[in-house]
C-alpha atoms as a PDB file:
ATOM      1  CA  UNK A   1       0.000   0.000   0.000  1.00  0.00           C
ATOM      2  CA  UNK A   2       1.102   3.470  -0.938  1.00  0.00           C
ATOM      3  CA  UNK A   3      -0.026   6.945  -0.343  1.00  0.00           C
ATOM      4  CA  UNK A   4      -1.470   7.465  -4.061  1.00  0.00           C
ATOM      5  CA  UNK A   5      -3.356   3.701  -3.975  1.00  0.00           C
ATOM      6  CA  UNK A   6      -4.487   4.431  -0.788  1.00  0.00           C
ATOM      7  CA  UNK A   7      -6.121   8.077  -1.874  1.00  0.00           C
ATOM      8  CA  UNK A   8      -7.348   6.208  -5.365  1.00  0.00           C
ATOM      9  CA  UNK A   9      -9.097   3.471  -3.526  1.00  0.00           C
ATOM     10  CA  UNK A  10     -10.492   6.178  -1.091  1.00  0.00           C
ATOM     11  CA  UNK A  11     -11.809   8.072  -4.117  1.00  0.00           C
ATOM     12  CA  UNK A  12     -13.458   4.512  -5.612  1.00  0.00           C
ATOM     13  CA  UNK A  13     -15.274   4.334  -2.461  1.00  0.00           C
ATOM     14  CA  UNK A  14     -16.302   8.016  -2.699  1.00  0.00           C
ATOM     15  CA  UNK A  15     -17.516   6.900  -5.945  1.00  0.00           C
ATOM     16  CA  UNK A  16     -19.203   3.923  -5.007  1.00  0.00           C
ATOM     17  CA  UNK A  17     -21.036   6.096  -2.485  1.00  0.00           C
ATOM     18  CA  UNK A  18     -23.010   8.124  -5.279  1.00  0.00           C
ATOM     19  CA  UNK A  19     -23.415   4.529  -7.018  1.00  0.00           C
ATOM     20  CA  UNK A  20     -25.607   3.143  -4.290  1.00  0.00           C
ATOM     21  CA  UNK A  21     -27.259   6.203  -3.258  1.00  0.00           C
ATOM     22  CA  UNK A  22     -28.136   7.269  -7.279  1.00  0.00           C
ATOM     23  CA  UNK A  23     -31.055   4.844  -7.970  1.00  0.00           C
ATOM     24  CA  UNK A  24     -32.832   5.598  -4.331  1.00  0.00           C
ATOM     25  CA  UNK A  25     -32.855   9.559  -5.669  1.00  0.00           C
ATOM     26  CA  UNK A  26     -34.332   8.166  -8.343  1.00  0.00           C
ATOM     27  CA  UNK A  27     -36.787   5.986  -6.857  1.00  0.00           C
ATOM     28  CA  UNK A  28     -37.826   8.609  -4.210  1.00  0.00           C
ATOM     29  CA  UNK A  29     -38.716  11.855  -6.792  1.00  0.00           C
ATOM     30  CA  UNK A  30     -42.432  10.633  -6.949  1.00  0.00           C
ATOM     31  CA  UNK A  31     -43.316  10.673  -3.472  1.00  0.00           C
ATOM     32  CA  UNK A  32     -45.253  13.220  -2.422  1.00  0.00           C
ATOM     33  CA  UNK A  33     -44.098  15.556   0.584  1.00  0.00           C
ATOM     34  CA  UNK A  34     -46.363  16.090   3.592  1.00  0.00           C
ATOM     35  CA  UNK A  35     -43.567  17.946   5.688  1.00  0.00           C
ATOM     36  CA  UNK A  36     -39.953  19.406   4.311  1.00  0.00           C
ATOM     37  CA  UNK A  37     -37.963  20.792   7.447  1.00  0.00           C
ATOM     38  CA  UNK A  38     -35.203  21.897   4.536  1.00  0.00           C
ATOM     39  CA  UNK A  39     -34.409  25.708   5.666  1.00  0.00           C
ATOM     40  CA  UNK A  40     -31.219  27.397   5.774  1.00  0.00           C
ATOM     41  CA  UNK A  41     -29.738  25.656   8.634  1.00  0.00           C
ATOM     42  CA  UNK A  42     -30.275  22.435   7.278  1.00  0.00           C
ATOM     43  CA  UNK A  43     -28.583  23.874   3.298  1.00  0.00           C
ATOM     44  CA  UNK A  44     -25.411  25.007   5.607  1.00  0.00           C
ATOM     45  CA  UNK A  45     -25.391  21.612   7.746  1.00  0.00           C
ATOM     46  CA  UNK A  46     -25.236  19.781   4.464  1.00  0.00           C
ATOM     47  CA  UNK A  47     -22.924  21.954   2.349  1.00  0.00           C
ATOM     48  CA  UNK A  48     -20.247  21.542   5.434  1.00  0.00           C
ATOM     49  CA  UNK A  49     -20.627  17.893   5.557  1.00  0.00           C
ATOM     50  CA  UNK A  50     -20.042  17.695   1.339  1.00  0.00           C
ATOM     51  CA  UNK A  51     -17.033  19.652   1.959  1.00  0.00           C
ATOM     52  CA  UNK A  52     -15.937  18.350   4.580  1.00  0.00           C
ATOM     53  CA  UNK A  53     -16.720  14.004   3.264  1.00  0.00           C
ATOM     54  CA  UNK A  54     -16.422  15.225  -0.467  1.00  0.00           C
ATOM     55  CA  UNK A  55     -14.819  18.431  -1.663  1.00  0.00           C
ATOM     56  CA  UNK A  56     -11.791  18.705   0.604  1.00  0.00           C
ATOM     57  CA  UNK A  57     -10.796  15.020  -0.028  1.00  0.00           C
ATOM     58  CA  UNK A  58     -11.012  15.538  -3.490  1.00  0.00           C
ATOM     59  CA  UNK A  59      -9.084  18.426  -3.598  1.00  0.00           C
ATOM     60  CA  UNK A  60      -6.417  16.414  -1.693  1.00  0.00           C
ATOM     61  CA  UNK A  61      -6.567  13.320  -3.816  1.00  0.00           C
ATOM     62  CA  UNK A  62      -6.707  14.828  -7.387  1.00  0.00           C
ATOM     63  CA  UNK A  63      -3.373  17.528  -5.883  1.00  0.00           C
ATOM     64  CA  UNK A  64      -2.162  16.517  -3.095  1.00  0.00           C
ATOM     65  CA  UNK A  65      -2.900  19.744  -1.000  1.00  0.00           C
ATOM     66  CA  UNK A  66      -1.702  20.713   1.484  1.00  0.00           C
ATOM     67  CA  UNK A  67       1.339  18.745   1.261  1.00  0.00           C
ATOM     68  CA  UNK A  68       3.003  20.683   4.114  1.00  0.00           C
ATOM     69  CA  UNK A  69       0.030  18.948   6.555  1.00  0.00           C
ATOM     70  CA  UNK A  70       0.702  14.876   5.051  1.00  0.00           C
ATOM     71  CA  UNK A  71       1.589  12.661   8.174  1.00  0.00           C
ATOM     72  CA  UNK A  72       4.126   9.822   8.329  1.00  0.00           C
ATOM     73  CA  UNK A  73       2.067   7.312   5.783  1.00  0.00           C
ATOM     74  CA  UNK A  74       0.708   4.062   7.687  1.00  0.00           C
ATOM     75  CA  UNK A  75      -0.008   1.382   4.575  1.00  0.00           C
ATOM     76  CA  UNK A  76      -1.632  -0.762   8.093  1.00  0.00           C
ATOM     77  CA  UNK A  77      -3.779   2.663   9.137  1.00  0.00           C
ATOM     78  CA  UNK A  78      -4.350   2.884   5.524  1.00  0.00           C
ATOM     79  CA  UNK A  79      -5.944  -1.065   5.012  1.00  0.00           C
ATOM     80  CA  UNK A  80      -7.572  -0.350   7.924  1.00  0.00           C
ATOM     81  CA  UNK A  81      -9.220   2.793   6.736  1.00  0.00           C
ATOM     82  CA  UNK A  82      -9.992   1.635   3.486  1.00  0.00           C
ATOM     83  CA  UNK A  83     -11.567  -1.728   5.226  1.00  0.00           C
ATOM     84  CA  UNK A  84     -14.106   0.924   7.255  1.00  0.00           C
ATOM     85  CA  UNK A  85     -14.808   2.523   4.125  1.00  0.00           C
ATOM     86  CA  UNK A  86     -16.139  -0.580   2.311  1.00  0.00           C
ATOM     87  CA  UNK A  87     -18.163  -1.707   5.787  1.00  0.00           C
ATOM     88  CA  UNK A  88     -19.774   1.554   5.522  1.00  0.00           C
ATOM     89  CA  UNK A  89     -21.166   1.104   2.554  1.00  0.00           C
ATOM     90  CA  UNK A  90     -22.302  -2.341   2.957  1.00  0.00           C
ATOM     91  CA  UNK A  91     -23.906  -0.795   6.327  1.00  0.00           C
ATOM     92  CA  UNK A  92     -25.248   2.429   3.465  1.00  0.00           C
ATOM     93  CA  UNK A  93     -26.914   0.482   1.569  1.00  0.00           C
ATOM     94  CA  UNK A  94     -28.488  -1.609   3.611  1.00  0.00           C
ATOM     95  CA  UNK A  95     -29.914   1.329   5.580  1.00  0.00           C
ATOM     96  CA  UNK A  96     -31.273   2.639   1.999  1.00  0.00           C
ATOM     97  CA  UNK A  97     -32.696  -0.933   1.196  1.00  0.00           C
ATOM     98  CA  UNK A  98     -34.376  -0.815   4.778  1.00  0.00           C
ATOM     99  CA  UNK A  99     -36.012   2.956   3.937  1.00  0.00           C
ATOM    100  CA  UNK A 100     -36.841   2.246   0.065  1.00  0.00           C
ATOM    101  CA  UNK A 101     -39.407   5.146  -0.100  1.00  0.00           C
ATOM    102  CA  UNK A 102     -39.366   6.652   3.612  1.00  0.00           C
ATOM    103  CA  UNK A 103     -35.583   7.651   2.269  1.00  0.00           C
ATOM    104  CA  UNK A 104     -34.612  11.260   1.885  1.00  0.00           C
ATOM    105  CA  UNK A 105     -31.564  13.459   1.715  1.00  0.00           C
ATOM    106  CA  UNK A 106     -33.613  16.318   3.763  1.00  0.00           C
ATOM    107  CA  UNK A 107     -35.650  15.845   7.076  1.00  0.00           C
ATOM    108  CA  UNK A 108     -38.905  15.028   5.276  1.00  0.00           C
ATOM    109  CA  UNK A 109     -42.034  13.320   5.841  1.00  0.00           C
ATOM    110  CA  UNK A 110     -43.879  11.812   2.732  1.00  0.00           C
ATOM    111  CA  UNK A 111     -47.352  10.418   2.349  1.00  0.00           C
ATOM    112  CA  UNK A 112     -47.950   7.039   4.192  1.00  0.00           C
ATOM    113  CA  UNK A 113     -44.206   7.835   5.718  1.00  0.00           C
ATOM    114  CA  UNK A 114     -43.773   4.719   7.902  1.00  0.00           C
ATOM    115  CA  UNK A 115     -41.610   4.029  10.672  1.00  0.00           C
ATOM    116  CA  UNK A 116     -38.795   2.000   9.578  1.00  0.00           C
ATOM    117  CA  UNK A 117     -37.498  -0.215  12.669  1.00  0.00           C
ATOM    118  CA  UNK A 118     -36.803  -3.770  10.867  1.00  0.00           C
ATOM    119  CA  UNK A 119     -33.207  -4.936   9.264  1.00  0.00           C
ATOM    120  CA  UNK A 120     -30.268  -2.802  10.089  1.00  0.00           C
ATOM    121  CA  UNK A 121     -32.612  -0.430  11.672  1.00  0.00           C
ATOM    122  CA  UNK A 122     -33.226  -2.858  14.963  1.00  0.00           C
ATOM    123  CA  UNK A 123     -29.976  -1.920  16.152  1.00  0.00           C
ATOM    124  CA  UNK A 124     -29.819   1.634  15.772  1.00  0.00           C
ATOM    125  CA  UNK A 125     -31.864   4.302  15.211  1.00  0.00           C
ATOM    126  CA  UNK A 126     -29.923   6.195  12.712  1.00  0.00           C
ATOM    127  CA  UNK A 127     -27.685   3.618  10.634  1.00  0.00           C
ATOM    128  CA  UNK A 128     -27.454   5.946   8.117  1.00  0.00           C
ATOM    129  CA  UNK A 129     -25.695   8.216  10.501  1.00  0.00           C
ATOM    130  CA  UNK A 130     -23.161   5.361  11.742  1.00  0.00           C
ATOM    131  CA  UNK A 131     -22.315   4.801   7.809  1.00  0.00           C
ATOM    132  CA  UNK A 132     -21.097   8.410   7.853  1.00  0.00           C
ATOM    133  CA  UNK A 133     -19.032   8.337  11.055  1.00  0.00           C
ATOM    134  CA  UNK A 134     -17.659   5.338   9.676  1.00  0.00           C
ATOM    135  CA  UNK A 135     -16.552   7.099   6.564  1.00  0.00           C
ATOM    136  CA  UNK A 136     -15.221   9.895   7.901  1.00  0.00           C
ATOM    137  CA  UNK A 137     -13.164   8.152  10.908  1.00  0.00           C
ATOM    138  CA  UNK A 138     -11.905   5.605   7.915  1.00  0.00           C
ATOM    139  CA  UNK A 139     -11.446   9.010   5.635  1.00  0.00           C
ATOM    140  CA  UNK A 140      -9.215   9.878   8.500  1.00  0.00           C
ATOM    141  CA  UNK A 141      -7.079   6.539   8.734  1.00  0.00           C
ATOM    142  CA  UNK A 142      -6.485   6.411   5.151  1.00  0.00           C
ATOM    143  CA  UNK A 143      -6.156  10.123   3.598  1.00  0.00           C
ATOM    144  CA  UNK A 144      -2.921  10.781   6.166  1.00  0.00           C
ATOM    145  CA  UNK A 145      -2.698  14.440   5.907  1.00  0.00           C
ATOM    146  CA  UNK A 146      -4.161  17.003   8.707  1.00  0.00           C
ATOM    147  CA  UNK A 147      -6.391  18.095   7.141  1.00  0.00           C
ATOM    148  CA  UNK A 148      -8.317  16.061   4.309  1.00  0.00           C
ATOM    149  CA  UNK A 149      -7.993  13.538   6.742  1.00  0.00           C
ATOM    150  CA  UNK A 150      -9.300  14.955   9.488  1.00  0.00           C
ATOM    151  CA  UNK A 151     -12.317  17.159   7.680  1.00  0.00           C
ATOM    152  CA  UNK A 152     -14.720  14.264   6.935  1.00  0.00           C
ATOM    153  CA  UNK A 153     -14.866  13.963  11.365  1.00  0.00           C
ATOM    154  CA  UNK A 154     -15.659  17.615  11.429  1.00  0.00           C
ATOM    155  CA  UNK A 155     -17.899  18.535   8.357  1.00  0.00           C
ATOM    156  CA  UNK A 156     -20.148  15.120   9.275  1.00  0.00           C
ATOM    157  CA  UNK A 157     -19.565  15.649  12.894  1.00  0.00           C
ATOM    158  CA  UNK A 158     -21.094  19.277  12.566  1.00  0.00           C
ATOM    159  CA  UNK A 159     -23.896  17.890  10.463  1.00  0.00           C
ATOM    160  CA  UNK A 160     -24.985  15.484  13.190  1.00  0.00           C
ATOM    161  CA  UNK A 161     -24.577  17.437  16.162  1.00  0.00           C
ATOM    162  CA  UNK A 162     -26.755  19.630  14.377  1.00  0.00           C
ATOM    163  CA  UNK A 163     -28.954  17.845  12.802  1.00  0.00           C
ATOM    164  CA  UNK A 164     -30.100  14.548  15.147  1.00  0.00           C
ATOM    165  CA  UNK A 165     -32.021  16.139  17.461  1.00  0.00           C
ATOM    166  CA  UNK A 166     -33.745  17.891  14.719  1.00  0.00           C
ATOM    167  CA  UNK A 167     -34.790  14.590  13.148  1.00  0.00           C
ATOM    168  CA  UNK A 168     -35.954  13.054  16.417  1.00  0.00           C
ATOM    169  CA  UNK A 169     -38.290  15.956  17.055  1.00  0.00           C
ATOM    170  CA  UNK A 170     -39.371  15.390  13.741  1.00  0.00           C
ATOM    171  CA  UNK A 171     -39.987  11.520  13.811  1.00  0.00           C
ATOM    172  CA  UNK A 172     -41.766  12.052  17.394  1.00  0.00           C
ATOM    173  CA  UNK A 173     -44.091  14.658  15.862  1.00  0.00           C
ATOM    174  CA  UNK A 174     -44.777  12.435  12.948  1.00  0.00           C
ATOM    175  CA  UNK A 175     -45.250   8.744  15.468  1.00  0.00           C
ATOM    176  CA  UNK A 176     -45.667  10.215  18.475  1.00  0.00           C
ATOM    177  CA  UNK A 177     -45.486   6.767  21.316  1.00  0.00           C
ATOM    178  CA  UNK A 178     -44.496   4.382  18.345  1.00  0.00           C
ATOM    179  CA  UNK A 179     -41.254   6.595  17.932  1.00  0.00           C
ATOM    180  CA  UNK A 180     -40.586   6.877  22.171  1.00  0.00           C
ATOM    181  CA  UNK A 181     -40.804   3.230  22.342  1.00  0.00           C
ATOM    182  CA  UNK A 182     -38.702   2.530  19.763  1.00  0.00           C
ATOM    183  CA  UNK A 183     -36.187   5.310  21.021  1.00  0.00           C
ATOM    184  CA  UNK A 184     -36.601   3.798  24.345  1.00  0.00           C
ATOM    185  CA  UNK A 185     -35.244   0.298  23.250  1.00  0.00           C
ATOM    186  CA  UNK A 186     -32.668   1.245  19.895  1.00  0.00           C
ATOM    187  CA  UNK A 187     -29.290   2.834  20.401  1.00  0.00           C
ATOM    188  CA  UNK A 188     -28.977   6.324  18.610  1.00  0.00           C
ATOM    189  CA  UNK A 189     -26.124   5.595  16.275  1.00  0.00           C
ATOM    190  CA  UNK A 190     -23.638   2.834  17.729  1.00  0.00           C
ATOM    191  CA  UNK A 191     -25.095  -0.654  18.213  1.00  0.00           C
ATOM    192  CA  UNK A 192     -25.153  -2.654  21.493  1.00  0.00           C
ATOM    193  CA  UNK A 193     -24.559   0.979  23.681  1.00  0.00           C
ATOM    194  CA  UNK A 194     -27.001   1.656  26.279  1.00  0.00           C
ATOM    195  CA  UNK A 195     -30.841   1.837  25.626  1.00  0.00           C
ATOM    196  CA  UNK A 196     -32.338   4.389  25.747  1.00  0.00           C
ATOM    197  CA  UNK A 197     -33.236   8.321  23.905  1.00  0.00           C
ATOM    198  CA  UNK A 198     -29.871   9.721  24.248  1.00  0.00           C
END
């Protein structure tokens, strides 16, 4: 493993991430939208995660910059990171298989919106969100530099701390005690952690 097979294979996955999310956009156009929480909060949450999981990595694997900020190059951290990578999107698409129509990019309720809590979705409530901490912490193993390594964990991470409770309030609106007993039992975003809301 080398530094420029290690960004390639990163950018593959990055590709392979609009490859299995490309026919659920598709799928999902039709569906008509009772409730669309997309404001301008929700534009800048999203535009800092794509920088920070797309646009700086890009930059750094199609240049190289900033070269001054590459770390000592780990081919194990690499394998390791690139390993993540490829669990994360198994664990993506599954969580988009498990949605089908209920799937959006923006917190949005469609018509006959059900609440998903079968397949991937019995162990946490937000797999989607575990896919992306997945790809940004392997983002970080395997793109060694300060910081295209390191923005995935803080464009995502600022996404999701601002986001989460956002969607909650939304799904408890929208279910009301089906969503607080479900909450109650499922893990937030890492399986097997304690029960419970938080």
């Amino acid at each position: 493993m080398t530094p420029l097979i290690a960004k390639l294979l990163h950018g593959l996955c990055m590709v392979a991430w609009w490859v299995i999310r490309r026919p659920f956009e598709r799928k999902t156009k039709r569906n008509v939208i009772t409730h669309d929480a997309m404001d301008v909060q929700e534009k800048l949450l999203l535009a800092v995660s794509f920088t920070g999981l797309g646009v700086i990595p890009f930059i750094y694997i199609v240049s190289g910059f900033p070269r001054s900020l590459n770390q000592d190059f780990s081919p194990l951290r690499a394998v390791l990171g690139l390993m993540l990578f490829v669990a994360s999107l198994g664990l993506f698409y599954a969580t988009h298989k498990a949605l089908g129509r209920n799937w959006s990019v923006t917190l949005k309720v469609r018509e006959e919106h059900a609440l998903v809590t079968a397949g991937v979705y019995r162990f946490v409530r937000h797999p989607m969100y575990t896919a992306f901490w997945m790809w940004a912490i392997a983002q970080a193993l395997t793109l060694q530099n300060w910081v295209a390594g390191f923005a995935g964990i803080v464009g995502f991470g600022t996404l999701y701390l601002f986001r989460v409770g956002r969607e909650e309030a939304l799904m408890r609106a929208t279910f009301g005690a089906d969503w607080d007993a479900y909450a109650a039992r499922t893990p937030r975003v890492m399986p097997f952690a304690r029960r419970g809301s938080k």
